[in-house]
C-alpha atoms as a PDB file:
ATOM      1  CA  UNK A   1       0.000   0.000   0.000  1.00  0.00           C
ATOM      2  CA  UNK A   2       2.911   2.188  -0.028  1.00  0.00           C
ATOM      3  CA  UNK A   3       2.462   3.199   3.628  1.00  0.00           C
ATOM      4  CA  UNK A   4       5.140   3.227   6.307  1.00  0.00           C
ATOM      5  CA  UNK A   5       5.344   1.209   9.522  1.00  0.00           C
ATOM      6  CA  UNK A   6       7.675   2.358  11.959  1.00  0.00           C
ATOM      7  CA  UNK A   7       8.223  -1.158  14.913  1.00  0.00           C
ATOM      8  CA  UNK A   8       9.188  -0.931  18.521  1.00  0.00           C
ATOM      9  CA  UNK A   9      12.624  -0.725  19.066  1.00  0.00           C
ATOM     10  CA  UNK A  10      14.272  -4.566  19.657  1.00  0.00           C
ATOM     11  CA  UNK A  11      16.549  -4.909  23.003  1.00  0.00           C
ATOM     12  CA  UNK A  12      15.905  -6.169  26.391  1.00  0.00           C
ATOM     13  CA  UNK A  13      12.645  -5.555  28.379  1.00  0.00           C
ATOM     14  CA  UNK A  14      12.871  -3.526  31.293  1.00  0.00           C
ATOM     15  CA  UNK A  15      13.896  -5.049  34.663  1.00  0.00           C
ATOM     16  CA  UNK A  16      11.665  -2.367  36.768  1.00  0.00           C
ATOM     17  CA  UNK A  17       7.780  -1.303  36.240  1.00  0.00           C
ATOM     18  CA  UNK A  18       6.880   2.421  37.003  1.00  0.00           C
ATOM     19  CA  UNK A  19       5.288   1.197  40.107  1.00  0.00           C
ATOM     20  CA  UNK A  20       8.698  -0.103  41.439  1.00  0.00           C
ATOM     21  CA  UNK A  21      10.691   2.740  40.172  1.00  0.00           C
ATOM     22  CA  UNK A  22       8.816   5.176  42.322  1.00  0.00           C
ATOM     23  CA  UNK A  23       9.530   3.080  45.177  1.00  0.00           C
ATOM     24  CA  UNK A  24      13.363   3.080  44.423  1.00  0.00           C
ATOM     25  CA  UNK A  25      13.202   6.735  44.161  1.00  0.00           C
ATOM     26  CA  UNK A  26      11.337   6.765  47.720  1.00  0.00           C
ATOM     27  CA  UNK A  27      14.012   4.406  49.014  1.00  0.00           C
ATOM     28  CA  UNK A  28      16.327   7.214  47.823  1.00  0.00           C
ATOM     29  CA  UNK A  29      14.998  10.218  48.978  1.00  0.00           C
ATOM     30  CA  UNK A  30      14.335   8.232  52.663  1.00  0.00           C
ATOM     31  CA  UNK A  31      18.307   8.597  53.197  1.00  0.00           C
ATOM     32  CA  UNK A  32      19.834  10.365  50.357  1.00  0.00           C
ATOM     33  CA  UNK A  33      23.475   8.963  51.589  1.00  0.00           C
ATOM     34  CA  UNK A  34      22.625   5.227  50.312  1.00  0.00           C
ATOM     35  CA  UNK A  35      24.722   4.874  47.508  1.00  0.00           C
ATOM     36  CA  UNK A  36      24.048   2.961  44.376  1.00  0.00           C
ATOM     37  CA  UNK A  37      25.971   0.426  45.235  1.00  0.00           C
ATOM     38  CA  UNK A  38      23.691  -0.147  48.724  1.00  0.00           C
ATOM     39  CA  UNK A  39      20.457   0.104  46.839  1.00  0.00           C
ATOM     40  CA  UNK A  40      20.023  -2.946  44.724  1.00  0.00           C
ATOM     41  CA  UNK A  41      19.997  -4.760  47.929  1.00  0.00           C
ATOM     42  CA  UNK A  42      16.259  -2.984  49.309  1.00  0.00           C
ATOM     43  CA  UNK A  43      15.515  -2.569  45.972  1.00  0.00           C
ATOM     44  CA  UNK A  44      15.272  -6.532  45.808  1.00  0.00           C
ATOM     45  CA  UNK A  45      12.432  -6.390  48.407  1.00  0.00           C
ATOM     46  CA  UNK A  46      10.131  -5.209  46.011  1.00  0.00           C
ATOM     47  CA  UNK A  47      11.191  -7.971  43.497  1.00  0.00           C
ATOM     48  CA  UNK A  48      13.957  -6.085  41.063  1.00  0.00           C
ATOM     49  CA  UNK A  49      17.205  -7.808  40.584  1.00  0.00           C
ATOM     50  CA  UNK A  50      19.476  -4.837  39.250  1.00  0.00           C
ATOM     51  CA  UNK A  51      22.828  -4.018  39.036  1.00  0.00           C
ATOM     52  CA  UNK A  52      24.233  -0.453  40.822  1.00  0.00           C
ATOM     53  CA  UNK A  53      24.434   0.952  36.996  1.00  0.00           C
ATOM     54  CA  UNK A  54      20.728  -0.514  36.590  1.00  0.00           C
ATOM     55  CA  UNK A  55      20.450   1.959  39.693  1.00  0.00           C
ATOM     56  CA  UNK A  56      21.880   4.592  38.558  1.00  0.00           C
ATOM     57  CA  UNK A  57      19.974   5.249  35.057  1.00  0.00           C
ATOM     58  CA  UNK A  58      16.453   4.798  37.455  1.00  0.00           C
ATOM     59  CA  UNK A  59      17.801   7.807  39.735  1.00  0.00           C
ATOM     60  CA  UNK A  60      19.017   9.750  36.488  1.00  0.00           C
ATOM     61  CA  UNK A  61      15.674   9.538  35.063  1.00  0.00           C
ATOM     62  CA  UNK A  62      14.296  11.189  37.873  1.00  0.00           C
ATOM     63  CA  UNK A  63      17.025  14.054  37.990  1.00  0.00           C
ATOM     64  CA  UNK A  64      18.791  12.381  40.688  1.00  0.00           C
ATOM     65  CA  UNK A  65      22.301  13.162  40.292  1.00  0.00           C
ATOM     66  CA  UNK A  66      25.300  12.481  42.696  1.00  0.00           C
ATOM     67  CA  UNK A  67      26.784  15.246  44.221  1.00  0.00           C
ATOM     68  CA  UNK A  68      28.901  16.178  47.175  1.00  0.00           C
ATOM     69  CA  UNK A  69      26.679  17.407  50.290  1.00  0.00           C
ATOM     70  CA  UNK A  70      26.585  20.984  50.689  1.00  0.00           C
ATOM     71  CA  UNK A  71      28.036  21.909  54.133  1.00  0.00           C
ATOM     72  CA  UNK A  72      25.802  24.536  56.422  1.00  0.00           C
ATOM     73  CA  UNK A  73      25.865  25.492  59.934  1.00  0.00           C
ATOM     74  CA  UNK A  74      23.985  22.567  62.428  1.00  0.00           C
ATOM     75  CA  UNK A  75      20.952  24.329  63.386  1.00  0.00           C
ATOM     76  CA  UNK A  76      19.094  23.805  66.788  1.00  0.00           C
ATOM     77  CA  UNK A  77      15.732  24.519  67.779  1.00  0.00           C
ATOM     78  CA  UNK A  78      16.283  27.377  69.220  1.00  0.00           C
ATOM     79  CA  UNK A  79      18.159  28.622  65.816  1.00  0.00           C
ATOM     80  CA  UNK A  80      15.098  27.219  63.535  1.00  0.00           C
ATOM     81  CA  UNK A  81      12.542  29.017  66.068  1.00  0.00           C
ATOM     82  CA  UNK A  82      14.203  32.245  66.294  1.00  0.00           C
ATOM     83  CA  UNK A  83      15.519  32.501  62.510  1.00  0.00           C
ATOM     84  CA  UNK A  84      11.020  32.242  61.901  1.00  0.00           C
ATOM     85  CA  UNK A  85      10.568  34.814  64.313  1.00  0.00           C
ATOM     86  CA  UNK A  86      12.558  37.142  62.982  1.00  0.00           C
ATOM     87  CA  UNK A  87      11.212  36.124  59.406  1.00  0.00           C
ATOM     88  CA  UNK A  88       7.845  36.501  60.292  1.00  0.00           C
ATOM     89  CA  UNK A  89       8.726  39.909  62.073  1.00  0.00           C
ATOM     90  CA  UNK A  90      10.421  41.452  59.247  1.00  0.00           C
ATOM     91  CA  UNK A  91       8.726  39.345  56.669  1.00  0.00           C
ATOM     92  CA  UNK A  92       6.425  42.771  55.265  1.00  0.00           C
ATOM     93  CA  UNK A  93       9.396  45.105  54.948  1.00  0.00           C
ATOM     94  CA  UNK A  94       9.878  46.816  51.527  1.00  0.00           C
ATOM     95  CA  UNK A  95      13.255  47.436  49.915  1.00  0.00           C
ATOM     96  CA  UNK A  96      12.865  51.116  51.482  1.00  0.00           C
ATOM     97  CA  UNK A  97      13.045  49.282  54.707  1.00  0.00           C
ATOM     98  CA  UNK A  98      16.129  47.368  54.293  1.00  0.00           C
ATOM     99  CA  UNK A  99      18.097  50.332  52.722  1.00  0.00           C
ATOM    100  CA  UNK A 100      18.518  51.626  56.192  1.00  0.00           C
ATOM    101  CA  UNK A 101      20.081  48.507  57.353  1.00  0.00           C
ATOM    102  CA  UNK A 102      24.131  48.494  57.552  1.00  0.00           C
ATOM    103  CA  UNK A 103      24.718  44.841  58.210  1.00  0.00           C
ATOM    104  CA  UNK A 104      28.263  43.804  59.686  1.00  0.00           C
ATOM    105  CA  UNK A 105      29.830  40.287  60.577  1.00  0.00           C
ATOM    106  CA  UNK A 106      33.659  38.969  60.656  1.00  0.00           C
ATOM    107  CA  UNK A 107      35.083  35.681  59.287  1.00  0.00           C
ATOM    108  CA  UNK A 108      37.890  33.767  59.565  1.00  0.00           C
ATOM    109  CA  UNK A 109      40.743  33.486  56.405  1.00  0.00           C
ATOM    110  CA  UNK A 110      43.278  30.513  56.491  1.00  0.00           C
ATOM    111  CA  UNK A 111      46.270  31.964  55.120  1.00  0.00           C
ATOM    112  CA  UNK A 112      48.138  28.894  53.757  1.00  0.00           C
ATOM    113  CA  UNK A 113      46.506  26.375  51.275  1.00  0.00           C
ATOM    114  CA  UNK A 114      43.021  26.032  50.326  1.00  0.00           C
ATOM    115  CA  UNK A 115      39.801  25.274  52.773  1.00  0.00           C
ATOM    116  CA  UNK A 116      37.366  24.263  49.741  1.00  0.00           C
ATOM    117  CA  UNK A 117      37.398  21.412  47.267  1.00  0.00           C
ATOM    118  CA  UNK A 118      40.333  21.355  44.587  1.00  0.00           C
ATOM    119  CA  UNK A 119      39.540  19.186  41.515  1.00  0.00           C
ATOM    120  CA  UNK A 120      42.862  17.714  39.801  1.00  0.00           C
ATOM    121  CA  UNK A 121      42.969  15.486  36.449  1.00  0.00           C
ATOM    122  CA  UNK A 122      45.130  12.551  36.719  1.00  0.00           C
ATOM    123  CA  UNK A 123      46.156   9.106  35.660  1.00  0.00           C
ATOM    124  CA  UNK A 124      46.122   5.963  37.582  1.00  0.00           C
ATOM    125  CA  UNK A 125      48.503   5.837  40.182  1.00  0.00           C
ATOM    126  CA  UNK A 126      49.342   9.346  40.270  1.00  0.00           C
ATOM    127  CA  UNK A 127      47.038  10.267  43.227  1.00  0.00           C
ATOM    128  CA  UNK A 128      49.733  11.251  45.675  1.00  0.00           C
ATOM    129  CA  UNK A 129      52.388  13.049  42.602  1.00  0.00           C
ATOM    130  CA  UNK A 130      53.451  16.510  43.528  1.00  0.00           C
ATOM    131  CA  UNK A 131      51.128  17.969  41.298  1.00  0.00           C
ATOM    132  CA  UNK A 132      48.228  16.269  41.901  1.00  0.00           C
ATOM    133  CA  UNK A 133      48.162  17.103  45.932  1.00  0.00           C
ATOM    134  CA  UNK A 134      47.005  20.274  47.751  1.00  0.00           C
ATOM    135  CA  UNK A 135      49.194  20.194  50.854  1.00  0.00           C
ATOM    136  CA  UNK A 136      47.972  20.700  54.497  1.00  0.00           C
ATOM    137  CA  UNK A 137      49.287  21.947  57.678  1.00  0.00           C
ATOM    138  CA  UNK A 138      47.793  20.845  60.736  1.00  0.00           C
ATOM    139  CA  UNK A 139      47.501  24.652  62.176  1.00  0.00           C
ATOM    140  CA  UNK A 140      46.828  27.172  59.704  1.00  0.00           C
ATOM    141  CA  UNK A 141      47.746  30.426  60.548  1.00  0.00           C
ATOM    142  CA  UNK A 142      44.205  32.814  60.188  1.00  0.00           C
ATOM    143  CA  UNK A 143      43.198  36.141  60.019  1.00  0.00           C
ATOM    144  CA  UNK A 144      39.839  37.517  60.993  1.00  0.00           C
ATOM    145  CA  UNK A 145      38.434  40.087  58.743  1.00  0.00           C
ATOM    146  CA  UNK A 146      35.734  42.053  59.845  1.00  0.00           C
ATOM    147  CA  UNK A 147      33.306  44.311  57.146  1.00  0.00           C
ATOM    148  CA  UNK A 148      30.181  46.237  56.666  1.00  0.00           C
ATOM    149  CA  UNK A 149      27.918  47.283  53.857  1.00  0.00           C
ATOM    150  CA  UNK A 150      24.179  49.102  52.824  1.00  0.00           C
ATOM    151  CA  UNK A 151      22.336  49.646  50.332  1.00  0.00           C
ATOM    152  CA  UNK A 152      24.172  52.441  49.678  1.00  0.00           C
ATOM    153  CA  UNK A 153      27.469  50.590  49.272  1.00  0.00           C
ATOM    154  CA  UNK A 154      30.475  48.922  50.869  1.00  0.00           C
ATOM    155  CA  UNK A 155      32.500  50.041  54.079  1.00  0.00           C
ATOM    156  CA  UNK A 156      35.937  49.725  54.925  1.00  0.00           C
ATOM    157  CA  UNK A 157      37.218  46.109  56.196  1.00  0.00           C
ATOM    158  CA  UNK A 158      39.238  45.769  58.993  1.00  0.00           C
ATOM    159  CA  UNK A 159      41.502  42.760  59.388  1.00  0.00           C
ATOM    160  CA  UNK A 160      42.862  41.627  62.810  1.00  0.00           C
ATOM    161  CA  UNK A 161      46.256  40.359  63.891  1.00  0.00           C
ATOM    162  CA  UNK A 162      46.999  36.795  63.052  1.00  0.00           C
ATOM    163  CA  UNK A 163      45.607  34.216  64.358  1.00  0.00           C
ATOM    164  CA  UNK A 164      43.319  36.666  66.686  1.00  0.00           C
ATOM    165  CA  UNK A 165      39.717  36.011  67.343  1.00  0.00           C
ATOM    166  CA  UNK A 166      37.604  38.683  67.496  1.00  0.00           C
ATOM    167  CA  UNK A 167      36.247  39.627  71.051  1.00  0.00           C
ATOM    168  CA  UNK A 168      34.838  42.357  72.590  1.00  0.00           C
ATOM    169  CA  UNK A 169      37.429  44.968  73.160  1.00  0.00           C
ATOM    170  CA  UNK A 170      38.393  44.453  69.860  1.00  0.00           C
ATOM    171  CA  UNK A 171      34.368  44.455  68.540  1.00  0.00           C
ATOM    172  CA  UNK A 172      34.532  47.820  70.408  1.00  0.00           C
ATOM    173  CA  UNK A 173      36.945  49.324  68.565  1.00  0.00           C
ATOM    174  CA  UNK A 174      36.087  48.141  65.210  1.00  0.00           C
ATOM    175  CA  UNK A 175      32.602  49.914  66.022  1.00  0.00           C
ATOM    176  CA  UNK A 176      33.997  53.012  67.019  1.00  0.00           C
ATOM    177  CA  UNK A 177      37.056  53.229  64.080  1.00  0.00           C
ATOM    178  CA  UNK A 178      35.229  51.782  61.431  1.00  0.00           C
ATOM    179  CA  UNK A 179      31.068  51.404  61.974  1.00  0.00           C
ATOM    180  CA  UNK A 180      30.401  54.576  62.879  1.00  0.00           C
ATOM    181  CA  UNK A 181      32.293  56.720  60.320  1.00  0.00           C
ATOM    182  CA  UNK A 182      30.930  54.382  58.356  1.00  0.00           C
ATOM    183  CA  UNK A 183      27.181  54.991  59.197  1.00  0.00           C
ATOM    184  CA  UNK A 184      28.349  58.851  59.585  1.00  0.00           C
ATOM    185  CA  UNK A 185      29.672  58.829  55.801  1.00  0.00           C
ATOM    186  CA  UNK A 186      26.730  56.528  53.662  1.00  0.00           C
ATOM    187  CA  UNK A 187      23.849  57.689  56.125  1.00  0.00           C
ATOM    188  CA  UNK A 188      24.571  61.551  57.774  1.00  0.00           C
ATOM    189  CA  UNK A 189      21.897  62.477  60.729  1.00  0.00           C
ATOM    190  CA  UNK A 190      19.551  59.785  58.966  1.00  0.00           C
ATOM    191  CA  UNK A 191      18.448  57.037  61.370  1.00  0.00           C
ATOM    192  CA  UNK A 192      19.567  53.425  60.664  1.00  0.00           C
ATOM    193  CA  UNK A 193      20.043  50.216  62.287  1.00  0.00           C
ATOM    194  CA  UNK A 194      22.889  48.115  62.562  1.00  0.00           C
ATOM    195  CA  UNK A 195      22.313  44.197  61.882  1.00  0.00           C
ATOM    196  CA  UNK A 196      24.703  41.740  62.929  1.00  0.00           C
ATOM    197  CA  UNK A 197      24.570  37.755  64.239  1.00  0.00           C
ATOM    198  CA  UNK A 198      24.289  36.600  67.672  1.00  0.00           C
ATOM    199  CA  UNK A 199      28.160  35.918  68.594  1.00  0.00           C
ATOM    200  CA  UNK A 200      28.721  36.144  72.197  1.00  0.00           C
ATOM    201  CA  UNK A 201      31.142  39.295  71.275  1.00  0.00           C
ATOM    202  CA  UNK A 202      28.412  41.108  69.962  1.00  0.00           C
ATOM    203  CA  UNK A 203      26.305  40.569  72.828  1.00  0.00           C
ATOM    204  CA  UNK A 204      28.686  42.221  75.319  1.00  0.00           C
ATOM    205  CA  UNK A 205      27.433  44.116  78.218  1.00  0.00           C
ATOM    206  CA  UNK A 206      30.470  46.661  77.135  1.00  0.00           C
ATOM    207  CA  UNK A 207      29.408  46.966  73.633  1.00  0.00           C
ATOM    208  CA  UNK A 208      25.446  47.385  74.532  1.00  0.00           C
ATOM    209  CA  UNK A 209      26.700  50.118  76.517  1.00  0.00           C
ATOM    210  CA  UNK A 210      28.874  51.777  74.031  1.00  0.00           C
ATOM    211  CA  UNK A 211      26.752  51.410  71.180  1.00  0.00           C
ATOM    212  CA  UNK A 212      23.392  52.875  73.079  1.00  0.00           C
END
């Protein structure tokens, strides 16, 4: 008749329904540590025998991808209840609002090697060759670094002695040599407030004092 029939692709039939591939993506998402190689194993409750690479093209098709964990600060119940607090507080503020916010905080800066993940191509057995390491020490010398900025733009950063913490004398004088001017220069005799976190420094009986 002249007409075309396309036929269904040959190869092997699927090991997994839909029905059991939603449960291996449950399984998943219950601990999202198991590996692919731990899966097969309570995968086979529900009556698939599959390999980890069976595994693996499942939790692909889903958009489940392996990646390294994201690190963020442990939160406790106190931290979860009073970060909503202050969301639900502030939570109708316009952009006007927040422009007369100067937020300040201080962090930490290893000053020898690298604290984040370094990524290095390499051939088998060259895992430990000079150029494939990123040496350690097992103190790091730091610096603290302490800054401040608005919506109306960036102060001045202050960085401490080595390896000194920051603690309330010194939080006292970084407020008066470098907050205030600061506030002076981006907001004049305009009000503002000063946002920072809840480090025992900036809680101070000395500093309350000083900055009321």
């Amino acid at each position: 008749s002249g007409s075309i029939v396309v036929k269904k692709a040959s190869g092997l039939p699927r090991k997994s329904s839909k029905h059991q591939d939603r449960l291996l993506k449950l399984i998943q998402l219950q601990d999202r540590s198991t590996t692919s190689t731990e899966l097969p194993q309570e995968w086979q409750q529900a009556g698939v025998s599959a390999l980890a690479r069976t595994v693996r093209r499942r939790l692909l098709e889903d958009g489940l991808v392996s990646r390294r964990a994201a690190k963020k600060p442990l939160l406790s119940r106190k931290n979860i209840r009073d970060r909503l607090i202050f969301c639900k507080r502030y939570r109708d503020w316009t952009a006007e609002d927040w422009g007369k916010v100067i937020f300040s905080d201080e962090s930490p800066f290893p000053l020898f090697g690298d604290s984040g993940i370094k990524l290095v191509r390499r051939r088998q057995g060259e895992r430990y060759h000079q150029s494939c390491v990123m040496p350690t020490v097992k103190h790091p010398e730091t610096i603290h670094v302490w800054g401040c900025f608005s919506a109306k733009g960036v102060g001045s950063l202050t960085i401490l002695s080595k390896n000194t913490a920051m603690n309330k004398e010194w939080y006292q004088h970084v407020l008066r040599e470098q907050l205030l001017p600061t506030i002076q220069e981006q907001f004049g005799d305009e009000q503002c407030l000063s946002q920072h976190d809840g480090a025992p420094c900036h809680k101070a009986t000395k500093w309350q004092c000083f900055y009321n």
